[in-house]
Protein backbone atom coordinates (compact mmCIF):
# COMPACT_ATOMS: atom_id res chain seq x y z
CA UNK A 1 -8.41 -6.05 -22.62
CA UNK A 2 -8.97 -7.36 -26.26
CA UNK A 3 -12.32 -9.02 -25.25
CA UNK A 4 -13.06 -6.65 -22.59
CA UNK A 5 -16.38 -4.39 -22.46
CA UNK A 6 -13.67 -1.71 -21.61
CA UNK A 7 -11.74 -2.20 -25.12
CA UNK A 8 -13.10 0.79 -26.56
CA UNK A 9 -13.06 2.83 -23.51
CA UNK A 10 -10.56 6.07 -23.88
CA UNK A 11 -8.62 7.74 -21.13
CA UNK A 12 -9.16 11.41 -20.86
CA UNK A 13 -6.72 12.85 -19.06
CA UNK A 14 -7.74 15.95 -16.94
CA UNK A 15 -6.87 19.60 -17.97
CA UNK A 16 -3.88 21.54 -16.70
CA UNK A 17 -5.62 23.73 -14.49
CA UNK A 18 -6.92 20.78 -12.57
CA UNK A 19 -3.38 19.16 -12.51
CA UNK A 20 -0.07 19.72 -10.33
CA UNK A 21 2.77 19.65 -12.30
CA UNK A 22 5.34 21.34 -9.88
CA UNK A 23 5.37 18.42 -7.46
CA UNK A 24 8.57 16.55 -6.71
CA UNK A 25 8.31 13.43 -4.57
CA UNK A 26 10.52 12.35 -2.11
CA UNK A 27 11.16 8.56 -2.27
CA UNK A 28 9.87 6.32 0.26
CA UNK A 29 11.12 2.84 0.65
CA UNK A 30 11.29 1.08 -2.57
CA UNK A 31 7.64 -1.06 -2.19
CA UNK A 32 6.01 1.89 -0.62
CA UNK A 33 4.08 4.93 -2.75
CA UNK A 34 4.83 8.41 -2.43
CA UNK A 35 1.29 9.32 -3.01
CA UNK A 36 -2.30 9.36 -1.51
CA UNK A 37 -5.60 10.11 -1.57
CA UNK A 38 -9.07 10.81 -0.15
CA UNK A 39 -12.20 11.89 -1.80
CA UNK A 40 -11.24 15.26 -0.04
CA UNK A 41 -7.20 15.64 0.26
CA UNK A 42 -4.00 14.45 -1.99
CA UNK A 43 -0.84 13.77 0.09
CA UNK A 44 2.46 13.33 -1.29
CA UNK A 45 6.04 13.28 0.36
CA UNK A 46 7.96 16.43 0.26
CA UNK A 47 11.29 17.38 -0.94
CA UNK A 48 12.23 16.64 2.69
CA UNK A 49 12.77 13.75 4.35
CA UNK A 50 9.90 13.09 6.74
CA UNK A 51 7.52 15.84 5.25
CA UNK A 52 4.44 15.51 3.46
CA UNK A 53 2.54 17.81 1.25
CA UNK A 54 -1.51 17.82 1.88
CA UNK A 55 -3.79 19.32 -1.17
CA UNK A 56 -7.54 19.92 -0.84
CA UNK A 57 -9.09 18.05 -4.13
CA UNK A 58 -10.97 21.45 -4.82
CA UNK A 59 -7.88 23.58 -5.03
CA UNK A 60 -6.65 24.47 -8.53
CA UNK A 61 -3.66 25.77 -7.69
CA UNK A 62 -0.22 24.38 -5.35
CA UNK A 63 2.91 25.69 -4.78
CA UNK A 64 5.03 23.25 -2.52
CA UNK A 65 7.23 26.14 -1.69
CA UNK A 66 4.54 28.43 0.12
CA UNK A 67 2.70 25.48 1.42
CA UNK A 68 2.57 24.35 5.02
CA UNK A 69 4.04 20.44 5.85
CA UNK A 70 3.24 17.68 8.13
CA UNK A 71 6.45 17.17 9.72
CA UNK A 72 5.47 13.19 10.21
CA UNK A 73 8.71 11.47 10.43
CA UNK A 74 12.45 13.35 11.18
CA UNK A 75 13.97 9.62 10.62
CA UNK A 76 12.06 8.89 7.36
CA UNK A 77 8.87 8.52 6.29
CA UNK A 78 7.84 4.19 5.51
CA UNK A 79 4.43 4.91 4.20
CA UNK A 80 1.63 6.73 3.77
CA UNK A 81 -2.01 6.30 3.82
CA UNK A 82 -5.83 7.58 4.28
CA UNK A 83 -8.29 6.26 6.97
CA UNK A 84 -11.10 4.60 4.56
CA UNK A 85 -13.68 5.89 7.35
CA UNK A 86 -12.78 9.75 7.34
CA UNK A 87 -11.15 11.23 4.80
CA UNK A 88 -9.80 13.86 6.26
CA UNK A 89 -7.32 11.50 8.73
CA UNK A 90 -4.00 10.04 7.00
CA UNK A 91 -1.36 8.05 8.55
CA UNK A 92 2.19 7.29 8.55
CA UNK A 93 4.50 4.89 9.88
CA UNK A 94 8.24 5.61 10.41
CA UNK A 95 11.12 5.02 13.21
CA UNK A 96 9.28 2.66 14.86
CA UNK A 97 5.48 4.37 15.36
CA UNK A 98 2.36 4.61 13.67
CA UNK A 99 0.69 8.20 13.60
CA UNK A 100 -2.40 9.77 12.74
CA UNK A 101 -2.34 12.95 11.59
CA UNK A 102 -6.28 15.25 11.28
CA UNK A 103 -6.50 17.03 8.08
CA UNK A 104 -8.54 20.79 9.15
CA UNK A 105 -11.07 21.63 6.91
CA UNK A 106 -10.15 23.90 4.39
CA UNK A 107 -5.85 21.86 4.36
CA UNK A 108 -3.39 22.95 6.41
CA UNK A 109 -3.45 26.37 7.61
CA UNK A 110 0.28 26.36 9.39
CA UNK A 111 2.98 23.32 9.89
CA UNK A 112 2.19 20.77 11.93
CA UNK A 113 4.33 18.21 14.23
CA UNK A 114 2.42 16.95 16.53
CA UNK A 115 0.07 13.78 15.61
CA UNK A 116 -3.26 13.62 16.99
CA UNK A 117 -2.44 10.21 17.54
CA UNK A 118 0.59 7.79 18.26
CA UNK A 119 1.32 4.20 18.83
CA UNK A 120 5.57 3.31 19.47
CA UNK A 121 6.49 0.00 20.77
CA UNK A 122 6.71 -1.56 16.94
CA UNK A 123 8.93 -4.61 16.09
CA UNK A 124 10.94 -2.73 14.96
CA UNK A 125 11.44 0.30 12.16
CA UNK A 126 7.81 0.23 10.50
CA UNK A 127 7.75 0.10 6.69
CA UNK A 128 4.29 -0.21 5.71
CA UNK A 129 0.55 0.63 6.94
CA UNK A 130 -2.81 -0.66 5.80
CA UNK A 131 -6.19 0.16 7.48
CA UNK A 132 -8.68 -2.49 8.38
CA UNK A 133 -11.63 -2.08 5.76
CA UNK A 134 -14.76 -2.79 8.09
CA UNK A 135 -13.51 -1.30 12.03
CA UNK A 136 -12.63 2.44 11.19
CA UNK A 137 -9.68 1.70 14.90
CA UNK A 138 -7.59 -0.68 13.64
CA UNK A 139 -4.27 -0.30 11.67
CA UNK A 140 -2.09 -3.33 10.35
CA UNK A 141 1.81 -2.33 10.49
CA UNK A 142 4.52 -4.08 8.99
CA UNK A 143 7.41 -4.06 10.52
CA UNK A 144 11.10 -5.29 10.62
CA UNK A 145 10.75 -8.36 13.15
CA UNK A 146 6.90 -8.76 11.98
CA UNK A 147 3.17 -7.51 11.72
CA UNK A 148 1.73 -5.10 14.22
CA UNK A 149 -1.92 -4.62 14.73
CA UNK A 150 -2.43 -1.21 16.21
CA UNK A 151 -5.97 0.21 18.28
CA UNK A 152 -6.10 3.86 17.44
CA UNK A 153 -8.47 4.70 20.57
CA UNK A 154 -6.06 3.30 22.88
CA UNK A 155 -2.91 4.61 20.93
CA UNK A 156 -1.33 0.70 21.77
CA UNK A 157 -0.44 -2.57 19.70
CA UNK A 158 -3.13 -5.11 20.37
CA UNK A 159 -1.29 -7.96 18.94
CA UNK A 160 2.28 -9.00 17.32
CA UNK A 161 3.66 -11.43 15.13
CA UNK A 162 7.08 -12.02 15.17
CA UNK A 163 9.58 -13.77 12.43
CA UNK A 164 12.15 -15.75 13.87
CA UNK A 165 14.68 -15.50 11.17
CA UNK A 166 16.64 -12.06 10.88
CA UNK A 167 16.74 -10.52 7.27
CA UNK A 168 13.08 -11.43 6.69
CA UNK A 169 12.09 -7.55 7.21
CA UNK A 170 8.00 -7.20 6.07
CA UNK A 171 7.85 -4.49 3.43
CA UNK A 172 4.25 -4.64 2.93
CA UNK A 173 0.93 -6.00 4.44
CA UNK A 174 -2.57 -5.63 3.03
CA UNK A 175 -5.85 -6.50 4.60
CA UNK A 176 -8.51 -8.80 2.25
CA UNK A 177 -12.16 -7.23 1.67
CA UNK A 178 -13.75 -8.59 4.73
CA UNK A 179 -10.55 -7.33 7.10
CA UNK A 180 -10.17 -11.08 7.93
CA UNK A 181 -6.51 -12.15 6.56
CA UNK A 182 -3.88 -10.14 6.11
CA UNK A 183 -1.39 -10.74 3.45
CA UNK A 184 2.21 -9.47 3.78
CA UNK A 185 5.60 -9.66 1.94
CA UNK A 186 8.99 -10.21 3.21
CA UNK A 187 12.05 -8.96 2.39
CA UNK A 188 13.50 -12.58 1.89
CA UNK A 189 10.48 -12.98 -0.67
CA UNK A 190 8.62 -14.91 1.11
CA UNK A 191 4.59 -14.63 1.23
CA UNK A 192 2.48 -14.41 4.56
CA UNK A 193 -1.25 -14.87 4.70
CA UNK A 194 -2.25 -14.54 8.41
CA UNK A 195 -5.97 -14.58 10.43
CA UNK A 196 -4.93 -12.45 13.66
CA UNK A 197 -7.89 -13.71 15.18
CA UNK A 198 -7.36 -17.75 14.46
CA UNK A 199 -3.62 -17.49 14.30
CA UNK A 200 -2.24 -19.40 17.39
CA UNK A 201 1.12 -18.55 19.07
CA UNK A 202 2.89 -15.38 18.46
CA UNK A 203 5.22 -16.29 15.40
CA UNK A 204 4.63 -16.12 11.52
CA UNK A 205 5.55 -18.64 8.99
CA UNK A 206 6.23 -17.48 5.42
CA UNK A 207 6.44 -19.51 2.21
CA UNK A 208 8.15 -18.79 -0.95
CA UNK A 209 7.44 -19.31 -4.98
CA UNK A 210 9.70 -21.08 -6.78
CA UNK A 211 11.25 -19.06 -8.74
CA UNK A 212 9.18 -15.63 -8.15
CA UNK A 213 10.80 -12.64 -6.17
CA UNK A 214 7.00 -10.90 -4.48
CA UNK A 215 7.58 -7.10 -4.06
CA UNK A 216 4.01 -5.89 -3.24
CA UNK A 217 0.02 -7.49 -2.71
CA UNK A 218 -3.36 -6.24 -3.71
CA UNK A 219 -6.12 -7.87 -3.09
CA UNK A 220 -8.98 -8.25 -5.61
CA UNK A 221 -12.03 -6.82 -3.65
CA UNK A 222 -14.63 -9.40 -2.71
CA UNK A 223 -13.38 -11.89 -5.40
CA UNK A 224 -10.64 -13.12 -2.39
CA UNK A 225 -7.59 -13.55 -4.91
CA UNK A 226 -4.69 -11.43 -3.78
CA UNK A 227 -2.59 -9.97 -6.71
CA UNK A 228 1.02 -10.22 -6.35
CA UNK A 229 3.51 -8.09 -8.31
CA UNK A 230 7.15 -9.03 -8.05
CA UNK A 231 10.14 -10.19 -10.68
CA UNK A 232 10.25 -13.17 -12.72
CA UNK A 233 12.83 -15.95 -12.94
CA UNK A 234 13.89 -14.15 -15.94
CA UNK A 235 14.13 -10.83 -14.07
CA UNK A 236 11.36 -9.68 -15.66
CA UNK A 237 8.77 -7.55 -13.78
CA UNK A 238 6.06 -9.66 -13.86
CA UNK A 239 2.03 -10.11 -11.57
CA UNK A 240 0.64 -13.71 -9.84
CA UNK A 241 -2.97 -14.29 -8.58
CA UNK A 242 -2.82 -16.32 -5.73
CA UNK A 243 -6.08 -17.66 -3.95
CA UNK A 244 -5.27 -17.84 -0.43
CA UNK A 245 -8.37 -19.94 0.59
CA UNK A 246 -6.26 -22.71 -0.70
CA UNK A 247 -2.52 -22.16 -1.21
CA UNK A 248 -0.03 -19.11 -1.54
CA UNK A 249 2.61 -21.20 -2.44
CA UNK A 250 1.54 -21.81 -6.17
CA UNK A 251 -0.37 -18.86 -8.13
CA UNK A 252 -3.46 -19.71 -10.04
CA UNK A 253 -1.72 -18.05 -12.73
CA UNK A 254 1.03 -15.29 -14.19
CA UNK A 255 1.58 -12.52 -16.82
CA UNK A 256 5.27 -11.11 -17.41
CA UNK A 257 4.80 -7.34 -18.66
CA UNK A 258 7.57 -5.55 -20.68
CA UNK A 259 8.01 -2.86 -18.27
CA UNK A 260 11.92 -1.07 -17.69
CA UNK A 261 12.95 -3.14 -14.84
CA UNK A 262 11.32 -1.62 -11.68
CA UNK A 263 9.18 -1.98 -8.27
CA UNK A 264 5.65 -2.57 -9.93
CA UNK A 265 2.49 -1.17 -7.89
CA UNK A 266 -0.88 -2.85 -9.01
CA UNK A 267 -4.14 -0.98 -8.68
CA UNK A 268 -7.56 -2.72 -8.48
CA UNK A 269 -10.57 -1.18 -9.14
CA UNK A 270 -13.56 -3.45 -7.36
CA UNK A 271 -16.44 -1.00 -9.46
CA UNK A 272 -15.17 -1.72 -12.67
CA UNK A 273 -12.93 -5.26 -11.99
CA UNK A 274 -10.02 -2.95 -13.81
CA UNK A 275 -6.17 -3.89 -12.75
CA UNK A 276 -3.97 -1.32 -13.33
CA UNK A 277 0.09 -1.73 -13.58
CA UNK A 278 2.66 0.43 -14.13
CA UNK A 279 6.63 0.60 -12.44
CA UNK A 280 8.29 3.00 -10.65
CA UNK A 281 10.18 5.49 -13.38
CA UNK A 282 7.50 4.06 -16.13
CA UNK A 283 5.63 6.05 -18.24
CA UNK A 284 2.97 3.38 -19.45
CA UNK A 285 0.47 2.02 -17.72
CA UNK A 286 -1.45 -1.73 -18.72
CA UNK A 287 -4.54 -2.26 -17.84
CA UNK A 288 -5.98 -6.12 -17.30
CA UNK A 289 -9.98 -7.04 -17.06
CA UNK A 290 -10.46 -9.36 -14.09
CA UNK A 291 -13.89 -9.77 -14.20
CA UNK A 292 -13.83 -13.37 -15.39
CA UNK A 293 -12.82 -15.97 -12.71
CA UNK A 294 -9.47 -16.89 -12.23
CA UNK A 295 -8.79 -20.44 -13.13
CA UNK A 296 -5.33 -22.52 -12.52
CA UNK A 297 -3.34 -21.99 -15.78
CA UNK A 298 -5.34 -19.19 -17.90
């Protein structure tokens, strides 16, 4: 950020009134955030296993213990995430199903437990969700024997990609800015970039980074690099850019951060070109310009 137009920016955090500070988070699994938002609702995981806490943005005041729940998953909740098309429809994936859940107007009035939408059948316990950025029906689940794509109208998996190999559980997936590729992780480290309309056959192949453990992707907006958080060689936690137009088994290039040892979560912001890093149980958070293009080695 040294040469950044941003350099001199300053971070104003907001005021108490407009922040909840009696909010504790149940864990999801270790890749996965507890949080979410929408330009009209927060959710967060409850301080129950399954549960999740909905807050209108306008609303001042919360109190978790007077508050009505989404009782998504009784087995455990995977993830958690807003439609990009209507904010007031989040899902979750757990078990092995994907459901959508329809936010009233006004936040939840009384518990709910039934989803206005399901789709079972997964391969396998679901871990992670991402929405496809350009057809408001489609849902990308990652899975333990591979990638789902799920049609909400029809409440059914449209396609599957299976891993051969056992162990090699996805923990995350993310769609690129055009909802073309998909880029997903695998519990064996390796990296997936897949085109589920081009792909041929019904089985993904993964490849790894020498010497790079991959815990979570992000693309980079329209730029098409996909940013790739995981642990160095050195075990330290540590971000790759990868262009997947050409290769994701070599990064165009690296940055080890001096975070506490950790799952890290990178944020991109396509307005401003702003990545944002910080770890699970971290206080600080680093903030990278990416607005210049990524070249091999810089």
């Amino acid at each position: 950020m040294k040469q950044s137009k941003f350099r001199f920016a300053k971070i104003q955090p907001f005021n108490r009134e407009a922040s909840y500070r009696n909010l504790n988070l149940f864990d999801t699994s270790g890749t996965s955030l507890s949080i979410a938002s929408s330009s009209e609702y927060v959710a967060t995981t409850a301080m129950s296993v399954g549960r999740i806490n909905v807050i209108p943005c306008d609303r001042s005041k919360f109190d978790p213990k007077k508050s009505p729940l989404i009782a998504a998953h009784p087995g455990g909740l995977g993830d958690i995430k807003f439609n990009p098309f209507h904010p007031n429809f989040i899902g979750t994936v757990g078990d092995e199903c994907l459901r959508l859940w329809k936010i009233p107007t006004g936040g939840l009035q009384s518990n709910v437990s039934k989803p206005d939408s399901e789709v079972t059948g997964m391969l396998g316990p679901a871990h992670a969700l991402d929405f496809h950025p350009t057809v408001d029906n489609l849902v990308a689940v990652a899975c333990k024997h591979g990638l789902t794509i799920c049609d909400l109208e029809t409440s059914k998996s449209i396609k599957e990609f299976e891993i051969s190999s056992s162990g090699k559980d996805l923990i995350n997936v993310n769609w690129d800015y055009y909802g073309k590729t998909a880029t997903c992780i695998g519990k064996d480290y390796s990296l997936y970039n897949i085109d589920p309309r081009e792909h041929k056959g019904s089985e993904m192949k993964g490849v790894k980074s020498t010497g790079f453990r991959p815990q979570r992707a992000n693309t980079m907006g329209s730029k098409g690099y996909v940013i790739v958080s995981g642990v160095s060689s050195s075990r330290q936690p540590c971000v790759h850019i990868f262009d997947p137009r050409k290769s994701m088994k070599e990064s165009l290039c690296e940055e080890e951060l001096n975070f506490s040892p950790g799952y890290l979560f990178p944020m991109y912001d396509m307005d401003t070109g702003i990545l944002a890093l910080t770890a699970r149980g971290s206080q600080m958070i680093r903030l990278f310009d990416c607005n210049k293009a990524v070249k091999k080695g810089e």
